[in-house]
Protein backbone atom coordinates (compact mmCIF):
# COMPACT_ATOMS: atom_id res chain seq x y z
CA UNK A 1 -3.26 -5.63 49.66
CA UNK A 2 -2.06 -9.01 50.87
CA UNK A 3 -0.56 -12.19 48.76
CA UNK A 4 -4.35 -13.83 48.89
CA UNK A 5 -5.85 -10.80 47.66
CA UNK A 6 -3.27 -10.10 44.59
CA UNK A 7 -3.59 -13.59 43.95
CA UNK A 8 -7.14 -13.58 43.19
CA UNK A 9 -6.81 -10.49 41.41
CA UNK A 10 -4.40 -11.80 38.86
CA UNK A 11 -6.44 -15.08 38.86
CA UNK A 12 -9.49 -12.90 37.54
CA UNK A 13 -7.69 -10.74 35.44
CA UNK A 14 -6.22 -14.08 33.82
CA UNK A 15 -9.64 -15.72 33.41
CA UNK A 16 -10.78 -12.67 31.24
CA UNK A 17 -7.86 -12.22 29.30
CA UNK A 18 -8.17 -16.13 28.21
CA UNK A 19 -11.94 -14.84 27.53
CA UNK A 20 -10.66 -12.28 25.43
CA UNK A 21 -8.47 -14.50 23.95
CA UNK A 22 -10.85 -17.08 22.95
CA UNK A 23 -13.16 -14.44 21.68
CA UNK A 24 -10.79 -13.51 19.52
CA UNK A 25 -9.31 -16.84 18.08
CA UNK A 26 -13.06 -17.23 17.00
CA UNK A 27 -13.47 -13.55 15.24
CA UNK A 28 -10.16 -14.58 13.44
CA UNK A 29 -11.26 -17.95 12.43
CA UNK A 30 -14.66 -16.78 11.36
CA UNK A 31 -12.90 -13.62 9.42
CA UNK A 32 -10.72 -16.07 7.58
CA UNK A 33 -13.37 -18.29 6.46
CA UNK A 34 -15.90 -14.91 5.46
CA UNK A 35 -12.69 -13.83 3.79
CA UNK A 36 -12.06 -16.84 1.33
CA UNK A 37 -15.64 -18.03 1.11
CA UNK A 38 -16.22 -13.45 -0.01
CA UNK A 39 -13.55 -13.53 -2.62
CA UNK A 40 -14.44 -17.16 -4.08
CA UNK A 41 -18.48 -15.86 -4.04
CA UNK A 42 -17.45 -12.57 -5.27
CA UNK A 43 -14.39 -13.43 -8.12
CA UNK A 44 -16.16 -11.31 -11.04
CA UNK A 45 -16.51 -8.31 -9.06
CA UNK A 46 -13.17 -7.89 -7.63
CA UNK A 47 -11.58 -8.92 -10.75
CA UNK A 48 -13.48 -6.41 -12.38
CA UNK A 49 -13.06 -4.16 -10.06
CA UNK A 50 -8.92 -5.09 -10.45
CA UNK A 51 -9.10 -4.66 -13.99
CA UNK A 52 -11.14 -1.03 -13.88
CA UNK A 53 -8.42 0.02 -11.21
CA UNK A 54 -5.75 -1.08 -13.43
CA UNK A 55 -6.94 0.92 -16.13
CA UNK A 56 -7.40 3.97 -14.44
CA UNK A 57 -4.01 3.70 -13.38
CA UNK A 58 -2.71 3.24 -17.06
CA UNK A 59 -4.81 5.98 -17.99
CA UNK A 60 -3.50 8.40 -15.54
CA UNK A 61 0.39 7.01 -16.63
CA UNK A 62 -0.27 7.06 -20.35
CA UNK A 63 -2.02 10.76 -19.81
CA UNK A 64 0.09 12.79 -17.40
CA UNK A 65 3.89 10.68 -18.13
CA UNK A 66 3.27 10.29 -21.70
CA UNK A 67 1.32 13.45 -22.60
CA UNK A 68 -1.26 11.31 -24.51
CA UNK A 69 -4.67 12.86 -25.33
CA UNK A 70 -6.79 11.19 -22.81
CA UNK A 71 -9.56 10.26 -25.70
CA UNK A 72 -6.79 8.69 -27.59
CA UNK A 73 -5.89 6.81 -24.10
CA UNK A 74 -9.20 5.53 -23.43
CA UNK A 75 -9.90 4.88 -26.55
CA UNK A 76 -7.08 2.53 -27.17
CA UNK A 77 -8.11 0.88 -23.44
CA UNK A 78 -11.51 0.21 -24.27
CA UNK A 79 -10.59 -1.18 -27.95
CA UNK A 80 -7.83 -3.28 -26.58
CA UNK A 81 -11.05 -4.52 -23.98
CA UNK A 82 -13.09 -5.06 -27.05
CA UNK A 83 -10.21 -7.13 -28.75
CA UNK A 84 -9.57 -9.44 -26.02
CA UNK A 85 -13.31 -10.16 -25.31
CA UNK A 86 -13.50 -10.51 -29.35
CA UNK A 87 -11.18 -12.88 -29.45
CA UNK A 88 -12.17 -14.88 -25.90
CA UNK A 89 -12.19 -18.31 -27.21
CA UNK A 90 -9.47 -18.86 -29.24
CA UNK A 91 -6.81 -20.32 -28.86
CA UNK A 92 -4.05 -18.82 -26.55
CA UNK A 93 -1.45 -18.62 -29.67
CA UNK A 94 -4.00 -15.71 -31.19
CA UNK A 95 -3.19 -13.69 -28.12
CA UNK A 96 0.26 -14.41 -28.10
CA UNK A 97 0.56 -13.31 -31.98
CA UNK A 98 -1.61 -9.95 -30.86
CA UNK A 99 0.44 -9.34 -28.52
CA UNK A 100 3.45 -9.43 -30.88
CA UNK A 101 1.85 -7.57 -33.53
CA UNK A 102 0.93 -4.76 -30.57
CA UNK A 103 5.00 -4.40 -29.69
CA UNK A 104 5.53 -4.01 -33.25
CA UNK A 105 3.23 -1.37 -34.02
CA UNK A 106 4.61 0.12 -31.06
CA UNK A 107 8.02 -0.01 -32.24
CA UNK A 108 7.16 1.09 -35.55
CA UNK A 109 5.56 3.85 -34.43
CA UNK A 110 8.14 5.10 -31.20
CA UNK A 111 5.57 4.73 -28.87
CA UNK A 112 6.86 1.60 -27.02
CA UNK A 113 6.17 2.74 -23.05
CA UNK A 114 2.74 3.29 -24.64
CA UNK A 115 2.20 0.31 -26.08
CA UNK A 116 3.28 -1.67 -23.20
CA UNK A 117 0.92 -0.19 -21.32
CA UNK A 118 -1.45 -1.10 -23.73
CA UNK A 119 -0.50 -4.99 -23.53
CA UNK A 120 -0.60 -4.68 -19.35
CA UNK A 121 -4.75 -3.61 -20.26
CA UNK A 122 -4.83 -6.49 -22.98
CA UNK A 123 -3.25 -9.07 -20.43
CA UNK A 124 -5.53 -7.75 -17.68
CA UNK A 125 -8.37 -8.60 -20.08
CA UNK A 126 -7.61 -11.60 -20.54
CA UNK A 127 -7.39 -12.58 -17.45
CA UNK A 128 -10.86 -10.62 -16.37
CA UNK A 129 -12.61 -13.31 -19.48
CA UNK A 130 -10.80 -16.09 -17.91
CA UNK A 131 -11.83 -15.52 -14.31
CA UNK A 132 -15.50 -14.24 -15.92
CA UNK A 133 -15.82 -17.49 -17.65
CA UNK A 134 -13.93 -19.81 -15.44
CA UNK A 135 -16.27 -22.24 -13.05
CA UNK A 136 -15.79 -22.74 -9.50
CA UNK A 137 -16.97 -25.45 -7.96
């Protein structure tokens, strides 16, 4: 193969590489803009779907490190769910005394770690019903 030959090899090789290239600067671009256009669309579902992972995962915690009952676990998940979403629009100083009044049951009752747990799902909650409720324009 000769200098003029290896030349126009590496010429073509170079043109579809800067194909490629440009091909793919456009898939990223797009990707990015599906991306953050998806999650604005789609906020309720993969907050809920954050919140229903989160639980799960205190659950799971609460069940096999604690050696709570599990009805007893998702019971107290699912009130602390129906508390927060009770209590959606007040004012943020009725969740902040909640809260407090949750640490000192749990301290009252030497189940701290549990409790805590407990105030993670209430917190998550909250969030969820402020994202839920919350308008995007």
């Amino acid at each position: 193969m000769d200098t003029k030959e290896m030349k126009a090899s590496f010429s073509e090789k170079g043109k579809q590489l800067k194909e490629k290239m440009k091909k793919v600067n456009v898939n990223t671009d797009f990707v990015k803009n599906i991306n953050k256009e998806w999650f604005v669309e789609n906020r309720k579902a993969c907050m809920l779907s954050a919140f229903a992972a989160l639980s799960l995962v205190m659950i799971l915690v609460s069940y096999f490190a604690l050696s709570v009952p599990i009805v007893a676990v998702c019971s107290f998940v699912i009130l602390e769910t129906l508390l927060c979403a009770l209590l959606n629009n007040t004012p943020i100083w009725v969740h902040f005394a909640v809260l407090v009044l949750q640490a000192a049951a749990g301290f009252y009752f030497e189940a701290v770690i549990f409790i805590v747990l407990m105030i993670v799902i209430y917190i998550a909650a909250l969030l969820l019903l402020y994202v839920w409720t919350k308008e995007v324009n």
